[in-house]
C-alpha atoms as a PDB file:
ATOM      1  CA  UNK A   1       0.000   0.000   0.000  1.00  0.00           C
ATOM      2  CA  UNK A   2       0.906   3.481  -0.545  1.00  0.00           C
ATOM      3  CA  UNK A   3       2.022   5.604   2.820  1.00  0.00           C
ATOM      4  CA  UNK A   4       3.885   9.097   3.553  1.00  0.00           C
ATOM      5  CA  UNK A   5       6.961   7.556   5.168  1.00  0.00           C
ATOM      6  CA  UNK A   6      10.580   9.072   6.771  1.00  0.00           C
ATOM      7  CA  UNK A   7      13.445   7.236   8.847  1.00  0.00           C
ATOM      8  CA  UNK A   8      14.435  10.596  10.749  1.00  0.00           C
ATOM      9  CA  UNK A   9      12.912  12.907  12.732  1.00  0.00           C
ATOM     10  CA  UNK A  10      13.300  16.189  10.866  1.00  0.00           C
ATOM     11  CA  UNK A  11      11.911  18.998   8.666  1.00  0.00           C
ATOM     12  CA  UNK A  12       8.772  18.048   6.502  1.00  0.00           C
ATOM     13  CA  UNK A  13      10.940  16.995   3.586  1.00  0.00           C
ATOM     14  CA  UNK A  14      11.838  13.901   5.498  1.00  0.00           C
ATOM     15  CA  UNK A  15       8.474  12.505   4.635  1.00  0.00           C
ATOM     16  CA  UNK A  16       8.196  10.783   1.317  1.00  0.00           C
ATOM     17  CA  UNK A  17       5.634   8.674  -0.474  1.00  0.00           C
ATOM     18  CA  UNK A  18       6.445   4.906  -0.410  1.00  0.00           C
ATOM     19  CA  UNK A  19       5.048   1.860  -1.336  1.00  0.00           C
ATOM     20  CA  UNK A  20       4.686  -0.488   2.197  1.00  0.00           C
ATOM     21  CA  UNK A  21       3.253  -3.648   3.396  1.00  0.00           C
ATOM     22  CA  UNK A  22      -0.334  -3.807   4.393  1.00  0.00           C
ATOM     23  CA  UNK A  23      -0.733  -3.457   8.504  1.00  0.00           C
ATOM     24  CA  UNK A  24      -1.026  -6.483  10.552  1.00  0.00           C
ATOM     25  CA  UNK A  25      -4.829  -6.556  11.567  1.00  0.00           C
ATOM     26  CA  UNK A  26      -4.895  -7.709  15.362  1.00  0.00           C
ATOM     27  CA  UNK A  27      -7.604  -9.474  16.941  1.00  0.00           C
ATOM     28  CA  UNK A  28      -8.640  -6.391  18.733  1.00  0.00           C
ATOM     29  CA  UNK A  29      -8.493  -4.212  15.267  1.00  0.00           C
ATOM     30  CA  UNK A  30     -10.228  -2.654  12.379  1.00  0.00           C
ATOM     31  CA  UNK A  31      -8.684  -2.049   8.859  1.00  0.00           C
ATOM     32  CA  UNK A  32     -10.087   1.025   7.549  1.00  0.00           C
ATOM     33  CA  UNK A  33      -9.827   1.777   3.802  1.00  0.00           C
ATOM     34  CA  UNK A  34      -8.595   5.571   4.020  1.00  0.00           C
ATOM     35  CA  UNK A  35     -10.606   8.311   3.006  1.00  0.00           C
ATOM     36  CA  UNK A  36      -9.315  11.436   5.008  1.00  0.00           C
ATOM     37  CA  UNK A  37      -6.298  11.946   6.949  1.00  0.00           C
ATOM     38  CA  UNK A  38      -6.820  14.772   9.501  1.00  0.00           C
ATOM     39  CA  UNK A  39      -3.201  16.520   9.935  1.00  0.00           C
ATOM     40  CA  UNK A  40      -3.041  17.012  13.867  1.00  0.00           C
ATOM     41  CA  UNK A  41      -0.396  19.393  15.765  1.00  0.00           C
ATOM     42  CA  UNK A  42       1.306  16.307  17.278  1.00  0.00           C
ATOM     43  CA  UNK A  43       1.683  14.490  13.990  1.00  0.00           C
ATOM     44  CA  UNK A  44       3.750  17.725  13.018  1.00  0.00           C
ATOM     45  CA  UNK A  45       5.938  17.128  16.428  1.00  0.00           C
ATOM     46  CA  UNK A  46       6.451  14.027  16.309  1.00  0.00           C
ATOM     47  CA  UNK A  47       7.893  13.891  12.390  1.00  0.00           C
ATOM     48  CA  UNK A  48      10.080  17.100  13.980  1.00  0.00           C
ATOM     49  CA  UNK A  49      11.880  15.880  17.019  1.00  0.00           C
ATOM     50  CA  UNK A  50      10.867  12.640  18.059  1.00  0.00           C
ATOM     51  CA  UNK A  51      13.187   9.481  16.213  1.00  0.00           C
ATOM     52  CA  UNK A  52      10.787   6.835  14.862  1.00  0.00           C
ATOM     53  CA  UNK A  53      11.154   3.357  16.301  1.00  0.00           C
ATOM     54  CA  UNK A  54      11.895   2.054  13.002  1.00  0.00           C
ATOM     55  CA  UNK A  55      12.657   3.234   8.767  1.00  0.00           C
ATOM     56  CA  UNK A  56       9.613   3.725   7.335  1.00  0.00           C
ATOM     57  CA  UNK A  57       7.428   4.524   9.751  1.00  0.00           C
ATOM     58  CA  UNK A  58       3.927   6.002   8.978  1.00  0.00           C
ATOM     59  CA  UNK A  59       2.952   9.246  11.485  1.00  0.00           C
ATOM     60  CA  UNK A  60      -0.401  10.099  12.199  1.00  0.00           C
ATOM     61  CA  UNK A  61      -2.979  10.501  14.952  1.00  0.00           C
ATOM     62  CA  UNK A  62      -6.462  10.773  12.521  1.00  0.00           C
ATOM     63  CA  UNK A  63      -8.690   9.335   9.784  1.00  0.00           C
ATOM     64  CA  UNK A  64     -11.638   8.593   8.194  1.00  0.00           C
ATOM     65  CA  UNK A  65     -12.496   5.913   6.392  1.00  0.00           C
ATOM     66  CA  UNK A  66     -14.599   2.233   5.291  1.00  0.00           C
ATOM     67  CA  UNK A  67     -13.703  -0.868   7.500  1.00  0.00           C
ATOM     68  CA  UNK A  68     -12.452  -3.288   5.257  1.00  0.00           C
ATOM     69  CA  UNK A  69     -11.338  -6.443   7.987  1.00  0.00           C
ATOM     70  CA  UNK A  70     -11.745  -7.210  11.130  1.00  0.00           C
ATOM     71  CA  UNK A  71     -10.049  -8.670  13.984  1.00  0.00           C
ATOM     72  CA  UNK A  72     -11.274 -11.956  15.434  1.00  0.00           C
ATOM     73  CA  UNK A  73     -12.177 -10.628  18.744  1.00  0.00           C
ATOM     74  CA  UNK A  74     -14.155  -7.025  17.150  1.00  0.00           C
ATOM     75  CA  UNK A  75     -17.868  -7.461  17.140  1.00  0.00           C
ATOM     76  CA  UNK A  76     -19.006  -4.048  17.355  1.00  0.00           C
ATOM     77  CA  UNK A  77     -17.625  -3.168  13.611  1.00  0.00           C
ATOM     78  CA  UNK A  78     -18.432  -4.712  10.558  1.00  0.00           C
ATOM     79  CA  UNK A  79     -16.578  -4.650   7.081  1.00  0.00           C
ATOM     80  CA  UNK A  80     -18.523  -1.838   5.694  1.00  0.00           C
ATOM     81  CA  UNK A  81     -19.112   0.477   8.487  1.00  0.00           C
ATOM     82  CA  UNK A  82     -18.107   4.383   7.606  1.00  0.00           C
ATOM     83  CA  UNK A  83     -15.651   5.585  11.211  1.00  0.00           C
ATOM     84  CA  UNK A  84     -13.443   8.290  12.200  1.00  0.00           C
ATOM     85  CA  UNK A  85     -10.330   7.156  13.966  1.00  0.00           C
ATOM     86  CA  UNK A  86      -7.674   8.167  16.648  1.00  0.00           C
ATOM     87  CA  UNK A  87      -4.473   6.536  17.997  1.00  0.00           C
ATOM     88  CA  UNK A  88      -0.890   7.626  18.402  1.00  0.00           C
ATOM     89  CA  UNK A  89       0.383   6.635  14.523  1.00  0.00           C
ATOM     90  CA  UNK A  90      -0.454   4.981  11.180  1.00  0.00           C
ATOM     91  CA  UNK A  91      -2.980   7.699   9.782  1.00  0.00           C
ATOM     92  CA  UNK A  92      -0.898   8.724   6.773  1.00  0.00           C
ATOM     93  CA  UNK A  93      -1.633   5.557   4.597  1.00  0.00           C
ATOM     94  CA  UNK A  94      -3.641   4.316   2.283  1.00  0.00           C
ATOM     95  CA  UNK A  95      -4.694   1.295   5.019  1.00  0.00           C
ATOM     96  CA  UNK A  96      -4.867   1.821   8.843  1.00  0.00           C
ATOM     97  CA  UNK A  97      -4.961  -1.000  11.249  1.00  0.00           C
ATOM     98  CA  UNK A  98      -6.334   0.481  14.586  1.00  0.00           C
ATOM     99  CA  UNK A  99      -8.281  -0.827  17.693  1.00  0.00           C
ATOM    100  CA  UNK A 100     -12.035  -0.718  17.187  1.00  0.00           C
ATOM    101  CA  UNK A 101     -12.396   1.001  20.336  1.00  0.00           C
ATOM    102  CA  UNK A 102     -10.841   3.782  18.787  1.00  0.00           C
ATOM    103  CA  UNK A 103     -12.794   4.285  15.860  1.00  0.00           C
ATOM    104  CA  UNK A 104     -16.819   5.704  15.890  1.00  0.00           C
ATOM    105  CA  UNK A 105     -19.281   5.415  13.622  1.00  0.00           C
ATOM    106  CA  UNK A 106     -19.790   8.149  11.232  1.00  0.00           C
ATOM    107  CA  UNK A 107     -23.166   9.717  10.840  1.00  0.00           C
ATOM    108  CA  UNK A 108     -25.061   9.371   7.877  1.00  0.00           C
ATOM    109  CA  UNK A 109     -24.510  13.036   5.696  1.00  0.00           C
ATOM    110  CA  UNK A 110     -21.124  13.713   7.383  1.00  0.00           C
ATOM    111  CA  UNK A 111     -18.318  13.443   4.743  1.00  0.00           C
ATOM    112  CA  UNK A 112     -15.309  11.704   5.642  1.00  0.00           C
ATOM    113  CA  UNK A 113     -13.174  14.917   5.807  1.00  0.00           C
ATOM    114  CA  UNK A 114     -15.491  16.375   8.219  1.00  0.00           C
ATOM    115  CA  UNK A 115     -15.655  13.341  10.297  1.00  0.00           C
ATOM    116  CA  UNK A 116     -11.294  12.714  10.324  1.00  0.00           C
ATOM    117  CA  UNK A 117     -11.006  16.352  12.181  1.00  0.00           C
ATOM    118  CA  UNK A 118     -13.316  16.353  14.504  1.00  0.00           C
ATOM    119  CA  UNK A 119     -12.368  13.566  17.347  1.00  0.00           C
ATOM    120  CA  UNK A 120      -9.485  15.376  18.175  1.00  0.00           C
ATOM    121  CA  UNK A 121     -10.402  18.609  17.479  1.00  0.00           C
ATOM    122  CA  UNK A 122     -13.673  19.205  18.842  1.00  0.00           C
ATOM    123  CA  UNK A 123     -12.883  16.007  21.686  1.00  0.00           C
ATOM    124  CA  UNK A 124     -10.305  17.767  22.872  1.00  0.00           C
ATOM    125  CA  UNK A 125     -11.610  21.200  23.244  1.00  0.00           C
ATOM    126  CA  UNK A 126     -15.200  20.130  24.946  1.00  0.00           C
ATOM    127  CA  UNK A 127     -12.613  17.701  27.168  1.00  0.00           C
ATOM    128  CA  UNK A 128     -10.572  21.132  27.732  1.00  0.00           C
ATOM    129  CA  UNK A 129     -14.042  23.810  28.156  1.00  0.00           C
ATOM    130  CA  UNK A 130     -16.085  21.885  30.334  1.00  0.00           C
ATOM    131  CA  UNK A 131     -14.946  17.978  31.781  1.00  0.00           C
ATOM    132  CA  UNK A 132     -11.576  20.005  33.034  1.00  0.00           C
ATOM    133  CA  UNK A 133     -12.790  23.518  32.992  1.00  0.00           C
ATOM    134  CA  UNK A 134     -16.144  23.352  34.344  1.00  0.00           C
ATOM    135  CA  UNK A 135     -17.213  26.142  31.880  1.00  0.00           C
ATOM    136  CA  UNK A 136     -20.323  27.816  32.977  1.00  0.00           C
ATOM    137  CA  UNK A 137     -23.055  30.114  31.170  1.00  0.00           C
ATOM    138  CA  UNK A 138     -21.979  33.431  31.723  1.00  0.00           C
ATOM    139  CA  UNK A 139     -18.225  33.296  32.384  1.00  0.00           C
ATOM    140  CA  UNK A 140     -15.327  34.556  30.173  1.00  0.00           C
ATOM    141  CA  UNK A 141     -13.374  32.563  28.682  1.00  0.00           C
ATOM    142  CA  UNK A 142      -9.862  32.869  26.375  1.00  0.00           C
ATOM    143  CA  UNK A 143      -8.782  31.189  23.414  1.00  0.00           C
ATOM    144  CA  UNK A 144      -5.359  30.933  22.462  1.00  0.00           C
ATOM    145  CA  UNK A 145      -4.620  30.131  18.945  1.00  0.00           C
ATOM    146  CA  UNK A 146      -7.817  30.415  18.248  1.00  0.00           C
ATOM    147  CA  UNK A 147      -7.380  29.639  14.282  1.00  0.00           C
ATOM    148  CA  UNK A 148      -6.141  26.451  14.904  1.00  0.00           C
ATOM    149  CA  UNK A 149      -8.404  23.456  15.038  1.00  0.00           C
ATOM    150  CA  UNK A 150      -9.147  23.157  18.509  1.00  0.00           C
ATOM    151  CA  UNK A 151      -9.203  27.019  18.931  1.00  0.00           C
ATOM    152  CA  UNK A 152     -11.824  27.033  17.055  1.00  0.00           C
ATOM    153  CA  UNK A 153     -13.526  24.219  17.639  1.00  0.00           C
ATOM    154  CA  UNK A 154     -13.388  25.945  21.605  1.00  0.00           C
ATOM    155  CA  UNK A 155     -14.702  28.933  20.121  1.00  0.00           C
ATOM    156  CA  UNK A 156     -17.829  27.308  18.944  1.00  0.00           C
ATOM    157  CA  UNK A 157     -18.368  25.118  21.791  1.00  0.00           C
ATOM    158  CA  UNK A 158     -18.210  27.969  24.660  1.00  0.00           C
ATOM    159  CA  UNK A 159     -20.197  30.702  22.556  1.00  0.00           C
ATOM    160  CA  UNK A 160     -22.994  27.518  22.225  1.00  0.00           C
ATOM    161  CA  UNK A 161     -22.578  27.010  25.892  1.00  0.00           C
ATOM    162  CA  UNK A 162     -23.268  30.595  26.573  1.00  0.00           C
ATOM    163  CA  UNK A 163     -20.025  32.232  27.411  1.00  0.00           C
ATOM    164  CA  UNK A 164     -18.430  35.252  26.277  1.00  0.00           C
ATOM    165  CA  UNK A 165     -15.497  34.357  24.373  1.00  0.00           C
ATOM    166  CA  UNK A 166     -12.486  35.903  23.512  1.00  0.00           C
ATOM    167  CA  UNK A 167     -10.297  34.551  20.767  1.00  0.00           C
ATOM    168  CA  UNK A 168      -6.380  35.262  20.098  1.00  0.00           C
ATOM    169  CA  UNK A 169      -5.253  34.795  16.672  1.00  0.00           C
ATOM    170  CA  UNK A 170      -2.409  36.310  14.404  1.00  0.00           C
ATOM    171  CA  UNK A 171      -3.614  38.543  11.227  1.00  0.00           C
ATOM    172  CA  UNK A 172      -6.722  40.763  11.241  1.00  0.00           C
ATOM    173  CA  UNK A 173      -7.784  38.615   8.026  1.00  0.00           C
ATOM    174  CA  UNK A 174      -9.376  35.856  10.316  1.00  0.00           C
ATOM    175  CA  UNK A 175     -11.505  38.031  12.916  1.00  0.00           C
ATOM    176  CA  UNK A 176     -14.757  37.779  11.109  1.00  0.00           C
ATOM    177  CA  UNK A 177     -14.221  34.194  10.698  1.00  0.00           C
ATOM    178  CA  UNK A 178     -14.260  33.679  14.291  1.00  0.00           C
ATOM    179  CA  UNK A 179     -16.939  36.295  14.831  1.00  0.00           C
ATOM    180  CA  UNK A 180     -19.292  34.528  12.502  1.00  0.00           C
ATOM    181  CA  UNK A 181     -18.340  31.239  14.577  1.00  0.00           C
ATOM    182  CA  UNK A 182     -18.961  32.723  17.942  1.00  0.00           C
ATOM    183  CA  UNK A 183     -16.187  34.590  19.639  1.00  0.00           C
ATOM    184  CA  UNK A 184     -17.376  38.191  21.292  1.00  0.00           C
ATOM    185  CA  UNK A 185     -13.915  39.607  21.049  1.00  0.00           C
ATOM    186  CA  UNK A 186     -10.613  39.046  18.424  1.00  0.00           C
ATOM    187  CA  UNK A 187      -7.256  40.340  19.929  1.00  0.00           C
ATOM    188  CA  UNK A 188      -4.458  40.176  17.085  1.00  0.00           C
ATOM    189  CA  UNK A 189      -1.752  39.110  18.781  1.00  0.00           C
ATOM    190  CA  UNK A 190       0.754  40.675  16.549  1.00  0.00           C
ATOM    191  CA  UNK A 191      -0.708  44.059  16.949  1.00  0.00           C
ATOM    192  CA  UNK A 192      -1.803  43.931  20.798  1.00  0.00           C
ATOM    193  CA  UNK A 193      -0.509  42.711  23.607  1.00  0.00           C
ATOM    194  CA  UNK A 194      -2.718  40.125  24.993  1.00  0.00           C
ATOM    195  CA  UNK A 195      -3.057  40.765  28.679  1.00  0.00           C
ATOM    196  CA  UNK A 196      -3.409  44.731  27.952  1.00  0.00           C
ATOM    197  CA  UNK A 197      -6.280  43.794  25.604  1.00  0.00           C
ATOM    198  CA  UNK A 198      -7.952  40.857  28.103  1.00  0.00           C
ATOM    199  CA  UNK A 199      -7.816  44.092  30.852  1.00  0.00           C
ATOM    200  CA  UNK A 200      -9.630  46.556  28.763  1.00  0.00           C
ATOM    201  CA  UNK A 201     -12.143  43.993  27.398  1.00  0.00           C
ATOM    202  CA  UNK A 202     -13.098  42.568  30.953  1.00  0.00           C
ATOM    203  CA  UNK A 203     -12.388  46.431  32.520  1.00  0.00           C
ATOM    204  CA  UNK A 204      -9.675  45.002  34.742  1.00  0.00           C
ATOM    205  CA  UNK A 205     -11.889  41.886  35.888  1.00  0.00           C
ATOM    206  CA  UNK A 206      -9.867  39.175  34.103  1.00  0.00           C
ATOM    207  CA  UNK A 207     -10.941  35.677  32.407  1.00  0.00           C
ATOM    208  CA  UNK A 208     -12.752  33.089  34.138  1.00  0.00           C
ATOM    209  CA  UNK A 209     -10.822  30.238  31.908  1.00  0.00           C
ATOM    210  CA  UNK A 210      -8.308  30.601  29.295  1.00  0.00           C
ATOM    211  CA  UNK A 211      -8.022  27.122  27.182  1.00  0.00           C
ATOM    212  CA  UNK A 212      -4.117  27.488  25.489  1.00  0.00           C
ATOM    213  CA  UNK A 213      -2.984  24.783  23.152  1.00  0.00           C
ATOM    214  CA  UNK A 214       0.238  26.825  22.491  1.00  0.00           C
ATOM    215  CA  UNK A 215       2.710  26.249  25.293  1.00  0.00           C
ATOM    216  CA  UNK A 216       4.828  29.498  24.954  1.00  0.00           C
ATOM    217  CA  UNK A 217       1.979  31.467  25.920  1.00  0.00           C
ATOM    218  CA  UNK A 218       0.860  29.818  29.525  1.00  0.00           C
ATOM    219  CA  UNK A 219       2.864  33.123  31.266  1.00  0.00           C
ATOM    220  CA  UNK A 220       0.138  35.338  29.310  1.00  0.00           C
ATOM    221  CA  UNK A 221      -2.239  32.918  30.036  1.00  0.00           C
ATOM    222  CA  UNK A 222      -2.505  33.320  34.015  1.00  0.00           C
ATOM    223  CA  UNK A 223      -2.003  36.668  34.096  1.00  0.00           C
ATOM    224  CA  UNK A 224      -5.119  37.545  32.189  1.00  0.00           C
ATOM    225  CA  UNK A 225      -6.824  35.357  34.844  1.00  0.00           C
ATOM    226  CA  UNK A 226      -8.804  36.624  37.327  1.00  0.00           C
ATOM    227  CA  UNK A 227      -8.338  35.441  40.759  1.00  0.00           C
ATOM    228  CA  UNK A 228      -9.686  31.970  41.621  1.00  0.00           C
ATOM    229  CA  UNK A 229      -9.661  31.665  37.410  1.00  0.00           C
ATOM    230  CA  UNK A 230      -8.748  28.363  36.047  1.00  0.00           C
ATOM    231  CA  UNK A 231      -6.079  27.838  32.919  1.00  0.00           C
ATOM    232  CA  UNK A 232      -6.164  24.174  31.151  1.00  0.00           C
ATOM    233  CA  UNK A 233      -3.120  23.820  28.776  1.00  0.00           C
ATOM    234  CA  UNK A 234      -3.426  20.726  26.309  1.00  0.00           C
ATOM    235  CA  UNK A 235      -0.414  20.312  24.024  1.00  0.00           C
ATOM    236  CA  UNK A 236       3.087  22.736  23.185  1.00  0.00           C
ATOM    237  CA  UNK A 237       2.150  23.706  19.645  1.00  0.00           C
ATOM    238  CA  UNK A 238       4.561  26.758  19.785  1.00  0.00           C
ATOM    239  CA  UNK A 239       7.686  24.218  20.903  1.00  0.00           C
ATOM    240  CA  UNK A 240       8.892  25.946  23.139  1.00  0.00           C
ATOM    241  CA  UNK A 241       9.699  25.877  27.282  1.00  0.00           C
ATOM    242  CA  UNK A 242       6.782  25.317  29.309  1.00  0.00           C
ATOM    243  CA  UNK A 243       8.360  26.629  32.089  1.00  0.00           C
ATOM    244  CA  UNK A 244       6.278  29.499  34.030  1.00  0.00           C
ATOM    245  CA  UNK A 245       6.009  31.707  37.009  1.00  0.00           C
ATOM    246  CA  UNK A 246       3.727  30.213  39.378  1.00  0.00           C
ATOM    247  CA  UNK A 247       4.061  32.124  41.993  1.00  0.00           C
ATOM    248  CA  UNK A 248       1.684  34.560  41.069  1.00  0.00           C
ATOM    249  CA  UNK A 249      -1.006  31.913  41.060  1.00  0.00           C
ATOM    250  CA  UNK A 250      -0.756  30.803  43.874  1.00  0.00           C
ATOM    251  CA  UNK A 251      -1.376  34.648  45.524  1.00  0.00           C
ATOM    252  CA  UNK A 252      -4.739  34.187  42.901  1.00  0.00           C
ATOM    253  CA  UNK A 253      -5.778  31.311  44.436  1.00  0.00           C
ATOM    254  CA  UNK A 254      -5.876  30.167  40.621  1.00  0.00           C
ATOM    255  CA  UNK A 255      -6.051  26.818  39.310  1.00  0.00           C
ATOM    256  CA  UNK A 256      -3.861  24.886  36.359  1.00  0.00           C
ATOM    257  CA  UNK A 257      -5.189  21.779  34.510  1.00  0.00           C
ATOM    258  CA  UNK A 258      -3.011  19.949  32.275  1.00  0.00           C
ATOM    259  CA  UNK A 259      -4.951  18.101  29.537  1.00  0.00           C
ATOM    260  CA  UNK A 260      -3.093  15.320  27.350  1.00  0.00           C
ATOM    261  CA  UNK A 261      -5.929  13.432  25.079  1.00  0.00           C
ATOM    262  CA  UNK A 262      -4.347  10.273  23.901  1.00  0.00           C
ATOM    263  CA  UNK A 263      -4.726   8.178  26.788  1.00  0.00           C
ATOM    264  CA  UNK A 264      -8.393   9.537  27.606  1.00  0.00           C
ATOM    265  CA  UNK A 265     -10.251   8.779  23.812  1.00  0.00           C
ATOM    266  CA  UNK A 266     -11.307   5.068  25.042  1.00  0.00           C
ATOM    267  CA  UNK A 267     -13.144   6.749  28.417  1.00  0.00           C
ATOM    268  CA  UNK A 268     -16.763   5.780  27.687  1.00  0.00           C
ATOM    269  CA  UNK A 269     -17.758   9.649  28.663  1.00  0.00           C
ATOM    270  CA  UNK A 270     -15.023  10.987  26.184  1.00  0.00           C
ATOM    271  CA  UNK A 271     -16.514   8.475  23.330  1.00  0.00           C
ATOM    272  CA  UNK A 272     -19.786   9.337  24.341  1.00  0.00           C
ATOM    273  CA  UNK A 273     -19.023  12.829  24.146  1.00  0.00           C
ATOM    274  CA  UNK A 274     -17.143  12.138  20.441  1.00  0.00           C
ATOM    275  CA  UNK A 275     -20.510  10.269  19.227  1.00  0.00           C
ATOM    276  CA  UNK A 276     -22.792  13.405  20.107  1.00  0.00           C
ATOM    277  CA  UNK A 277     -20.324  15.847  18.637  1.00  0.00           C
ATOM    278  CA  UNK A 278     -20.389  14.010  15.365  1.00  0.00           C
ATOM    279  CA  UNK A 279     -24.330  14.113  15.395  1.00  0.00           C
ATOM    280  CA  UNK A 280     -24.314  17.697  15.919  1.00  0.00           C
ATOM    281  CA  UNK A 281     -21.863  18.038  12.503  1.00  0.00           C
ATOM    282  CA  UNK A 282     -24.375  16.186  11.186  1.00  0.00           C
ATOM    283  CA  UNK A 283     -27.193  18.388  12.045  1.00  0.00           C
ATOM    284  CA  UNK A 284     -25.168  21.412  11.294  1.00  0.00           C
ATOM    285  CA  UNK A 285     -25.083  22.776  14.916  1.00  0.00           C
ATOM    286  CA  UNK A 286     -21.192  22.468  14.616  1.00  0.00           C
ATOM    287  CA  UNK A 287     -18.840  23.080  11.723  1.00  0.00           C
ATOM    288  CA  UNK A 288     -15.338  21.823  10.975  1.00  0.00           C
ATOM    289  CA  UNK A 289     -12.918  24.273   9.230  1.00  0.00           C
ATOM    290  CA  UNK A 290     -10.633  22.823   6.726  1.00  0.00           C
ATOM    291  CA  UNK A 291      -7.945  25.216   5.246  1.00  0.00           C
ATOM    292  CA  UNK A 292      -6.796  23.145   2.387  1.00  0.00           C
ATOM    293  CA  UNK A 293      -6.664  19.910   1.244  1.00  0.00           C
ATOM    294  CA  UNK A 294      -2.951  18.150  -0.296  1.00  0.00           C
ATOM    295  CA  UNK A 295      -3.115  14.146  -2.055  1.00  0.00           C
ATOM    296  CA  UNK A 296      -1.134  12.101   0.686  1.00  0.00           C
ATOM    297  CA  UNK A 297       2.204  11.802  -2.393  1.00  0.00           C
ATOM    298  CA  UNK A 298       2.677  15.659  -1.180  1.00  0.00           C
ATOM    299  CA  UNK A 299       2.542  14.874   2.368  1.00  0.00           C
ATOM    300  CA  UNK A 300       5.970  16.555   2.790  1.00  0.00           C
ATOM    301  CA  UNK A 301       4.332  20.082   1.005  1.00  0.00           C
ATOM    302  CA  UNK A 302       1.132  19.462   3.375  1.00  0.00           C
ATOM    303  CA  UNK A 303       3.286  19.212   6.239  1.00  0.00           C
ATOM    304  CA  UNK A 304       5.207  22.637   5.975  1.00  0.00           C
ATOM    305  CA  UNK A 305       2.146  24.241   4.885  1.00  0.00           C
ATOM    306  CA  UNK A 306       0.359  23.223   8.329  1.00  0.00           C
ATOM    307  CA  UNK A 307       3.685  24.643   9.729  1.00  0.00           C
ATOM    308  CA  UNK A 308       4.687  27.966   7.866  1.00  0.00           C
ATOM    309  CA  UNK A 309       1.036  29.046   6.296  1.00  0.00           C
ATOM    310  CA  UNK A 310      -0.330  30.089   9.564  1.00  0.00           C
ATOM    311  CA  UNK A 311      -3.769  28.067   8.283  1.00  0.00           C
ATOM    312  CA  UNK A 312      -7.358  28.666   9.291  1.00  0.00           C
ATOM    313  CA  UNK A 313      -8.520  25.244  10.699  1.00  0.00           C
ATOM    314  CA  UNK A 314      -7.076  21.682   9.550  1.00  0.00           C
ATOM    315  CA  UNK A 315      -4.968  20.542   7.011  1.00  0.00           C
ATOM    316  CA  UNK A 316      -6.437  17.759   5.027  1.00  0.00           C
ATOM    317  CA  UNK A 317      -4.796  14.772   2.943  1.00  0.00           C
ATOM    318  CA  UNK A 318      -6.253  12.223   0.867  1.00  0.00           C
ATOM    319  CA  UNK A 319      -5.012   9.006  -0.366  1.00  0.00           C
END
């Protein structure tokens, strides 16, 4: 089968397009037939700085796709069924052996592109708003990197939930996008400074929770808190030192919640919560945002555009 491939961690040209043996299907597993291959903010990580295991190994966290086999011991998917998919490699390829109980159902009327970003995307960020943060109507809340896909998939979740949301983003070209999706407020981080901004909007009160995705940005994070405010950082998209100031905090009385998805996605509440958020893409009440879509033989060209394009939503790639 064909796959996006590389045998050293490095820049995206390390990927290339390769012809590889079909996955072992374990007795546990599904073989999907890929449709859609969701390019996720670890996948770009992990083909940067972390060594693969072995030469040609296939990256990925997400896809969509038709079960073609299953394992001996699956009897909740059948050869056939239409599913989304997470776990922690294998996406980018043609064929993708993963667990079942890793994989939902896709609704009928939800196209496969729509239904490879949103586990992850939208999981993550109703995992982040309300199972961590507790995200009530009426409260502020702050998006960091708003434009990526679970910035906004945030954004739409807390503006549905009833909160007032303000999102950071880079580039005054994507502030009516995220108006029209349901933030109150857009602060340009390359022409304001955050905090300053977070102080005028909330006249000096602060944000109830700040969701950051980024990393680099937790020491702007807290301070735009208000006291007894909670921050929940999932994931160090900007690469950098995650060290931070906590003294400060403490004096707040505030509260930090580290959020790392991969292990959680087989939690029956966290599938549960997966399942609904795919019916409500179905019924339009959510909306993915795809920026572009690249055929999986330019993987290495979809890769650096995910990282130098500064996109508006996912990166998609198709077999």
């Amino acid at each position: 089968m064909k796959a996006a491939v590389y045998d050293a961690a490095g820049a995206p040209g390390v990927l290339r397009y390769a012809d590889i043996p079909t996955p072992t299907v374990g007795p546990n597993d599904v073989l999907i037939s890929v449709e859609a291959i969701s390019i996720e903010g670890g996948d770009l990580i992990n083909r940067r700085s972390t060594p693969p295991p072995q030469s040609s190994w296939v990256v990925g966290y997400a896809a969509a796709g038709t079960v073609v086999a299953t394992g001996s011991n699956v009897t909740s998917r059948r050869v056939g069924d239409r599913v989304t998919a997470f776990d922690m490699q294998g996406s980018h390829a043609a064929l993708w052996a993963v667990p079942a109980g890793r994989t939902w159902r896709i609704p009928d009327g939800v196209d496969a592109t729509d239904a490879a970003v949103l586990p992850i995307s939208f999981g993550t960020a109703h995992h982040c708003l309300f199972a961590r943060g507790g995200l009530a109507r009426g409260e502020t809340v702050l998006i960091q990197a708003a434009a990526g896909g679970v910035g906004l998939a945030a954004v739409q979740l807390a503006a549905q939930a009833g909160a007032t949301v303000i999102a950071v983003a880079s580039g005054t070209q994507r502030s009516s996008r995220l108006i029209e999706l349901g933030a109150s407020h857009v602060v340009d981080r390359t022409a304001h400074d955050v905090v300053d901004a977070v102080r005028q909007i909330t006249h000096g009160v602060g944000i109830n929770l700040v969701v950051d995705p980024v990393g680099t940005t937790l020491q702007d994070s807290l301070a735009a808190l208000a006291p007894e405010g909670h921050l929940v950082f999932v994931g160090n998209a900007g690469g950098g030192n995650l060290a931070v100031d906590l003294w400060p905090a403490m004096q707040a009385n505030q509260t930090l919640s580290g959020v790392f998805m991969g292990p959680l996605f087989e939690r029956l509440a966290v599938r549960s919560t997966v399942d609904e958020l795919l019916q409500a893409v179905a019924d339009g009440r959510i909306r993915t945002v795809i920026d572009r879509t690249f055929p999986l033989a330019e993987a290495a060209a979809a890769h650096a555009y995910a990282e130098t394009a500064k996109p508006l939503g996912r990166i998609v790639m198709r077999p």
